[in-house]
C-alpha atoms as a PDB file:
ATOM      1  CA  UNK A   1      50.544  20.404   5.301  1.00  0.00           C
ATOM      2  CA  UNK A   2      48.132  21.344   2.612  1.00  0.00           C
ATOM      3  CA  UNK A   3      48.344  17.964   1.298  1.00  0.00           C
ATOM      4  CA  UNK A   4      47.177  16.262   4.103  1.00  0.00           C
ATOM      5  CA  UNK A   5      44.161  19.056   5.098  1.00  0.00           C
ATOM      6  CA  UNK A   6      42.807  17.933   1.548  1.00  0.00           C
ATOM      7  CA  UNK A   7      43.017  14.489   2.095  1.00  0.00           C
ATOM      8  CA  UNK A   8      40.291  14.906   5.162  1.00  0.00           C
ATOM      9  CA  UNK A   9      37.259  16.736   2.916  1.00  0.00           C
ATOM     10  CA  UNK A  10      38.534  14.665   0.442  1.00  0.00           C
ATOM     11  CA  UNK A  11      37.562  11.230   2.409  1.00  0.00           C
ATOM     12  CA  UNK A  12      34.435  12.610   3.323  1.00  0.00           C
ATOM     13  CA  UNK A  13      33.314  13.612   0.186  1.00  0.00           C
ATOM     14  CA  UNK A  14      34.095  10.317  -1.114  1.00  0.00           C
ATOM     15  CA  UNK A  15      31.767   8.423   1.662  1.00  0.00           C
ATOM     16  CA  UNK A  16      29.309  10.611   0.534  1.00  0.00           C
ATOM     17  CA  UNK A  17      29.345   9.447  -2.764  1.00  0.00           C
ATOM     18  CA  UNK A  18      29.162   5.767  -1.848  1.00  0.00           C
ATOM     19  CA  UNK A  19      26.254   6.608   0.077  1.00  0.00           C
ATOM     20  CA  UNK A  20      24.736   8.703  -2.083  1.00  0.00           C
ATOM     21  CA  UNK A  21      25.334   6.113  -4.645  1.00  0.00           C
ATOM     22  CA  UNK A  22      23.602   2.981  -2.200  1.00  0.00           C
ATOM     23  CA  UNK A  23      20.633   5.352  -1.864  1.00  0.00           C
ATOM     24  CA  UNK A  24      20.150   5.756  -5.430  1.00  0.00           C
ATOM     25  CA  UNK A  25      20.087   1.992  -6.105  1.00  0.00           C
ATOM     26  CA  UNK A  26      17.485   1.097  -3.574  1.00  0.00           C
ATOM     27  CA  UNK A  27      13.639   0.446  -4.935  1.00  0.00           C
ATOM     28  CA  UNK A  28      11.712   3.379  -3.637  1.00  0.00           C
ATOM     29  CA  UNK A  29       8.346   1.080  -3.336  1.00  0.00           C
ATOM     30  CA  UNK A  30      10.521  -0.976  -0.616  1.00  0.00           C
ATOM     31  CA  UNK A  31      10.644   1.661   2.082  1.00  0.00           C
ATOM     32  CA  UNK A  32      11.097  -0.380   5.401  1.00  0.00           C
ATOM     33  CA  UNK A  33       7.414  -0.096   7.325  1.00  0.00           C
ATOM     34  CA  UNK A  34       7.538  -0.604  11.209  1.00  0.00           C
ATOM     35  CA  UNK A  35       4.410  -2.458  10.394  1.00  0.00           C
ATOM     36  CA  UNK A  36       5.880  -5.107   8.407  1.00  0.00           C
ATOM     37  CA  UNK A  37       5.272  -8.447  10.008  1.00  0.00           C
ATOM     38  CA  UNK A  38       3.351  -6.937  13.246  1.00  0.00           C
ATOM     39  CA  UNK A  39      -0.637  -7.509  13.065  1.00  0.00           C
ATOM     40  CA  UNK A  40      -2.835  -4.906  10.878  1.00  0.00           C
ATOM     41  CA  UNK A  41      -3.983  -1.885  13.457  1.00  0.00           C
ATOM     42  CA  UNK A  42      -7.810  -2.599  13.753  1.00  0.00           C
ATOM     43  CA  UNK A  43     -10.609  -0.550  12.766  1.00  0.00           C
ATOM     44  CA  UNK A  44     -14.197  -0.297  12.517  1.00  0.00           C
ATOM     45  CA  UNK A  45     -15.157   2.137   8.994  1.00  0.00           C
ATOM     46  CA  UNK A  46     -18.010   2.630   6.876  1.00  0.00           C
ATOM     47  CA  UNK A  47     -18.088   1.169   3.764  1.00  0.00           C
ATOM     48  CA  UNK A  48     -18.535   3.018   0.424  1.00  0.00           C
ATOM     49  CA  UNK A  49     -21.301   1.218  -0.831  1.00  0.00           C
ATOM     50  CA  UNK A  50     -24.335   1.780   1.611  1.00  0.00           C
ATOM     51  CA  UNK A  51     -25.719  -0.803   0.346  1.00  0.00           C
ATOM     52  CA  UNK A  52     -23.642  -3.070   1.837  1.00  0.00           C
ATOM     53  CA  UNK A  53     -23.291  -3.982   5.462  1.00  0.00           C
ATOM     54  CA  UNK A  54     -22.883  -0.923   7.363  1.00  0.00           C
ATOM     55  CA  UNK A  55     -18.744  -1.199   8.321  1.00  0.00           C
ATOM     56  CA  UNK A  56     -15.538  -3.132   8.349  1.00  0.00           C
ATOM     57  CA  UNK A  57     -13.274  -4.460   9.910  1.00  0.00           C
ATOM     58  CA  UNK A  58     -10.163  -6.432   9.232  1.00  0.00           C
ATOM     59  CA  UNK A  59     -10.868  -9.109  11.886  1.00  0.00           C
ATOM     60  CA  UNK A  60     -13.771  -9.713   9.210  1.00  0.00           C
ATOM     61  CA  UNK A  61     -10.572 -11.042   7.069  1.00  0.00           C
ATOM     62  CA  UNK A  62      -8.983 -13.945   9.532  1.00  0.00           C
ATOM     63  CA  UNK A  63      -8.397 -16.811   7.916  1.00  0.00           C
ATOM     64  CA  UNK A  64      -8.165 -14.613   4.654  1.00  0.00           C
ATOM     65  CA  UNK A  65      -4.379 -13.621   2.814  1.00  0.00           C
ATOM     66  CA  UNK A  66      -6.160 -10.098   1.328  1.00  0.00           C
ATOM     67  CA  UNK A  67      -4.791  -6.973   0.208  1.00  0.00           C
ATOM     68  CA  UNK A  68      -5.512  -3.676   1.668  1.00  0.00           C
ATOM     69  CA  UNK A  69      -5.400  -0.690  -1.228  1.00  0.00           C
ATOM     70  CA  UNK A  70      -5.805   2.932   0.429  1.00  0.00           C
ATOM     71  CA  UNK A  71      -6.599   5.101  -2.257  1.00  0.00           C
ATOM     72  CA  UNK A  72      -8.414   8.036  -2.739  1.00  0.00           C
ATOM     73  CA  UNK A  73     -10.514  10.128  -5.672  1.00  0.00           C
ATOM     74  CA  UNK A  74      -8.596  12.838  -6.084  1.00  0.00           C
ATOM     75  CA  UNK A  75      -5.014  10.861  -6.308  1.00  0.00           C
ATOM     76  CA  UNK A  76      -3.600  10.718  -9.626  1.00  0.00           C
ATOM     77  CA  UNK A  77      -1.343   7.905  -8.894  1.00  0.00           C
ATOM     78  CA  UNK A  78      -3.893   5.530  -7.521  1.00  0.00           C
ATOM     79  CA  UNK A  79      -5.608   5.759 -11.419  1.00  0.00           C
ATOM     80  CA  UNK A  80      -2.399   4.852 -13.102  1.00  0.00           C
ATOM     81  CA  UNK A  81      -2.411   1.993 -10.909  1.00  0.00           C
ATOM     82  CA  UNK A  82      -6.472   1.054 -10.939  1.00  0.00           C
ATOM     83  CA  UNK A  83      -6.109  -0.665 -14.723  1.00  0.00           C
ATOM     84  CA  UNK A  84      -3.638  -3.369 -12.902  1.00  0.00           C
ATOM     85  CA  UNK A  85      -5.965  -3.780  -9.608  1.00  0.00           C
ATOM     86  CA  UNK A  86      -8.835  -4.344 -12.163  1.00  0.00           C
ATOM     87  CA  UNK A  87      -7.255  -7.412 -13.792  1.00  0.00           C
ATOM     88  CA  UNK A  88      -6.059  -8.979 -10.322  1.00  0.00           C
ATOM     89  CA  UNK A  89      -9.196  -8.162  -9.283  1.00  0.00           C
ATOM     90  CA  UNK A  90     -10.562 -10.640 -12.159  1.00  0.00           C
ATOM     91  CA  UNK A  91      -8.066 -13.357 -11.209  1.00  0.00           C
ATOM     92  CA  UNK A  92      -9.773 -13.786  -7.797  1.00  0.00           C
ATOM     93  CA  UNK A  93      -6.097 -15.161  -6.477  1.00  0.00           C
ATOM     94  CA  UNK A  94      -7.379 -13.145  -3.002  1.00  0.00           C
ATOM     95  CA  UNK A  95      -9.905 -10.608  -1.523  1.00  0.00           C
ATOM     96  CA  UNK A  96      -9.156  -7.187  -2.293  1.00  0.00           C
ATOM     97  CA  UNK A  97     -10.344  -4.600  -0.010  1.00  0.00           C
ATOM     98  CA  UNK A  98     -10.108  -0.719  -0.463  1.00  0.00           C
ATOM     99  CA  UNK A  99     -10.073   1.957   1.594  1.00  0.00           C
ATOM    100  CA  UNK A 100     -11.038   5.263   0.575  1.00  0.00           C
ATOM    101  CA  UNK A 101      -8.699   7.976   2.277  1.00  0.00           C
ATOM    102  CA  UNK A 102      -9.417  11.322   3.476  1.00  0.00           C
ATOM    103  CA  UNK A 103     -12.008  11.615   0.347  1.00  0.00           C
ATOM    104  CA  UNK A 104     -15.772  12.248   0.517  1.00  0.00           C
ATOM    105  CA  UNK A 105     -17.598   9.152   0.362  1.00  0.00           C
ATOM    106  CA  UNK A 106     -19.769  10.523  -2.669  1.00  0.00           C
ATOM    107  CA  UNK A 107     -16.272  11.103  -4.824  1.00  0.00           C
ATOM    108  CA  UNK A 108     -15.122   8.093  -4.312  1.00  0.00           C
ATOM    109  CA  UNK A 109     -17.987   6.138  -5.600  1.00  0.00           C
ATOM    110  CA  UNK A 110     -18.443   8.555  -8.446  1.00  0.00           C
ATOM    111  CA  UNK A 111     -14.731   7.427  -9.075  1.00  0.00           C
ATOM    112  CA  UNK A 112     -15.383   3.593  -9.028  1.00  0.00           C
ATOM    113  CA  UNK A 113     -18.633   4.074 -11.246  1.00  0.00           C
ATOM    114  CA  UNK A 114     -16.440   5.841 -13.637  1.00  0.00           C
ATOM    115  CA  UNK A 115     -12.931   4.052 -13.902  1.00  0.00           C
ATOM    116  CA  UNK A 116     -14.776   0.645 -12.491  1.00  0.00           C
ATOM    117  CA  UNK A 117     -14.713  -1.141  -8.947  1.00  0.00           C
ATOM    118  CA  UNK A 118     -12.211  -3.805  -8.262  1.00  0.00           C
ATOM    119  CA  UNK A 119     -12.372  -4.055  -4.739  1.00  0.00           C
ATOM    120  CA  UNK A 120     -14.510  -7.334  -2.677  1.00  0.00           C
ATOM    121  CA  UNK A 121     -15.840  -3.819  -0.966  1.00  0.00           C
ATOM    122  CA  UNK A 122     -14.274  -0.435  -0.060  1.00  0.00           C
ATOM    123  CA  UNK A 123     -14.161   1.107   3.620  1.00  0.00           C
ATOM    124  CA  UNK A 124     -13.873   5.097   4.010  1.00  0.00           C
ATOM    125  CA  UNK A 125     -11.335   6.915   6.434  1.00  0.00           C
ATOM    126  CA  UNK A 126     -12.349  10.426   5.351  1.00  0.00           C
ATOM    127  CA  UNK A 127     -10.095  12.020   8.893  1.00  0.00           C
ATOM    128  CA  UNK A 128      -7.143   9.461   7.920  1.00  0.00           C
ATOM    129  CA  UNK A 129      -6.734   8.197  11.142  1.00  0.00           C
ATOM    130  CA  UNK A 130      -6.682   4.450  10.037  1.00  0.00           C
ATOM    131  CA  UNK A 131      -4.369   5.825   7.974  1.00  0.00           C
ATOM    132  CA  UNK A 132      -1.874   6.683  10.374  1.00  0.00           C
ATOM    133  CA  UNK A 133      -2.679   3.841  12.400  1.00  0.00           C
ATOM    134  CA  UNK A 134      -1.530   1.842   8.925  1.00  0.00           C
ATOM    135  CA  UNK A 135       1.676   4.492   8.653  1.00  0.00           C
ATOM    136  CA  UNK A 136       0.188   5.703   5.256  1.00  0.00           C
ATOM    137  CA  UNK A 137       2.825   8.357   3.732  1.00  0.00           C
ATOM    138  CA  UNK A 138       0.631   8.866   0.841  1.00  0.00           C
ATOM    139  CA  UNK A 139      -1.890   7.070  -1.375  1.00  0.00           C
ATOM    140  CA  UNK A 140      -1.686   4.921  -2.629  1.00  0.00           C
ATOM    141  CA  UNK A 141      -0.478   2.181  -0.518  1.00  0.00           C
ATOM    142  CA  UNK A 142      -0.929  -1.534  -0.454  1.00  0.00           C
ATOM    143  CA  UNK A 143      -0.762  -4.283   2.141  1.00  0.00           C
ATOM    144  CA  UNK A 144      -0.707  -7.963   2.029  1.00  0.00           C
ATOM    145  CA  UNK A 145      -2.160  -8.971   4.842  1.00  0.00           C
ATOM    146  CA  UNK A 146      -1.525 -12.916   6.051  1.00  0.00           C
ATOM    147  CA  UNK A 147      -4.337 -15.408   7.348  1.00  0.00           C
ATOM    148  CA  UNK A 148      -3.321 -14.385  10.909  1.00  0.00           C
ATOM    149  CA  UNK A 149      -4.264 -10.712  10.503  1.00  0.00           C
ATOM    150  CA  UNK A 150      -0.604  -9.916  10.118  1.00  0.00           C
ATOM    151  CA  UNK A 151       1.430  -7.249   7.629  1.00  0.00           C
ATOM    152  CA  UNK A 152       3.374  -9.097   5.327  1.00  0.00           C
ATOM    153  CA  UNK A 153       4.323  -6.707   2.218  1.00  0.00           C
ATOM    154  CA  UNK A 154       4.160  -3.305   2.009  1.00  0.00           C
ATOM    155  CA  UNK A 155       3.660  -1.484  -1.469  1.00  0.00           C
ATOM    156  CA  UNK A 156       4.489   2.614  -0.966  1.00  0.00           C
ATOM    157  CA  UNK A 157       3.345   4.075  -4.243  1.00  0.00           C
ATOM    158  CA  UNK A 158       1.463   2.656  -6.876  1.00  0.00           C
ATOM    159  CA  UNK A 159       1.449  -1.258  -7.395  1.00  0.00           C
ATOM    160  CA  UNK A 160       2.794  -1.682 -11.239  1.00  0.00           C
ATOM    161  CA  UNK A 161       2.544  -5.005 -12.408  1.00  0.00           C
ATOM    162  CA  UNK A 162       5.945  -5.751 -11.770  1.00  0.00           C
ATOM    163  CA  UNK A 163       5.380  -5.473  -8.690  1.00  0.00           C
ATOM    164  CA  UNK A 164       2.177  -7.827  -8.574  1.00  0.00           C
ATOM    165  CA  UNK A 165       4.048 -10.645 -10.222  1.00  0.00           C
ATOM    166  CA  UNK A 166       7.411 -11.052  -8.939  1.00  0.00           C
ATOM    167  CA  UNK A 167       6.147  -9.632  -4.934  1.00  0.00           C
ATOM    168  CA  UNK A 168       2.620  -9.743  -4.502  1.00  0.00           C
ATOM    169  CA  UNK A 169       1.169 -12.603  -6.236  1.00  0.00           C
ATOM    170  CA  UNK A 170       3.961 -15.384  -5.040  1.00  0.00           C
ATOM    171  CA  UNK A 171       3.649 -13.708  -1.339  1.00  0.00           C
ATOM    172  CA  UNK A 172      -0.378 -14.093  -1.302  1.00  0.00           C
ATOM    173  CA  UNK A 173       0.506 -17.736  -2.460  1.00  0.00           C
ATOM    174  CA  UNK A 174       3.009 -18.597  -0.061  1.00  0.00           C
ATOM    175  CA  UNK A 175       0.741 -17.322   2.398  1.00  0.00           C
ATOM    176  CA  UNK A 176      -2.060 -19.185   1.174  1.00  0.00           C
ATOM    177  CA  UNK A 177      -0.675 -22.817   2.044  1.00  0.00           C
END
C-alpha cells in the first residue's frame, strides 16, 4: 500500500521535472506576442527631435520593412544594446525608428547626444500607452515590422547581435523582396 501511494507524488514530481526542464531550454527573447503577424496598433506621437516634423506615425512606414526599438533613458539594458543598433544603424539594411518610453523628452535626447543617435527619428510615449497598445513588458523591445504595416518578429529584451544576424537581418530581407 505504501508502495503504490509513492508511486502517485512520485509521477508528478517527475512531470514536473520534464516541464521544468522544457521551460529552461526555451530562448527567453522568443516569448510568444499576440501581436505577432497582426498589423502594428497605430499611433500618432511626438517626435524627440523638435526639429523635425511635429509626430509619427507608423502608416508613415507602408511600403517600408522597419524596426520599431522602444527604449527609454533611464533603462540600463537598452545601453548594452545601443552599441549594436549603432552599427545596423550604419548598414542602412532598413529604417530604424525609436520610441522613447515613459521618459521625459529632454532625457532622452540628452541620452542620444551622449551615447549617439541611431534611429531614422525617435517618437515619445512618455504615459506608455502605445506601449501597451504594442504589449511592451519592458524596454527594451523590438519589432520588425513588414511592408504591409504588419508585426513580424518580436525581440523582448535587448537585441544582441546574435540576434540581429541569424533573426533580424534575414527576416527584414525576406521581407524586403
Amino acid at each position: 500500500m505504501k508502495l503504490k501511494q509513492g508511486i502517485v507524488p512520485l509521477g508528478i514530481f517527475g512531470v514536473l521535472v520534464v516541464f521544468l526542464a522544457i521551460g529552461l531550454n526555451r530562448d527567453p527573447h522568443e516569448i510568444p506576442s499576440p501581436l505577432v503577424n497582426k498589423p502594428a496598433p497605430t499611433f500618432h506621437a511626438p517626435q524627440l527631435n523638435p526639429t523635425l516634423a511635429s509626430t509619427f506615425a507608423p502608416k508613415d512606414m507602408l511600403g517600408q520593412v522597419w524596426l520599431f526599438n522602444v527604449w527609454a533613458s533611464w533603462c540600463v539594458a537598452c545601453r548594452s544594446e545601443h552599441p549594436i543598433l549603432m552599427e545596423f544603424a550604419k548598414t542602412k539594411v532598413a529604417p530604424l525608428i525609436g520610441l522613447d518610453y515613459k521618459d521625459q523628452a529632454v532625457d532622452g535626447r540628452k541620452w542620444l547626444a551622449r551615447f549617439g543617435d541611431p534611429y531614422t527619428l525617435s517618437a515619445t510615449d512618455a504615459d506608455g500607452r502605445i506601449g501597451i497598445d504594442y504589449g511592451v513588458y519592458g524596454v527594451p523591445e523590438t519589432y520588425v515590422i513588414d511592408k504591409a504595416g504588419v508585426i513580424r518578429y518580436k525581440v523582448i529584451g535587448p537585441v544582441t547581435q546574435d540576434i540581429l544576424d541569424t533573426k533580424v537581418v534575414p527576416l527584414i530581407r525576406e521581407l524586403q523582396k
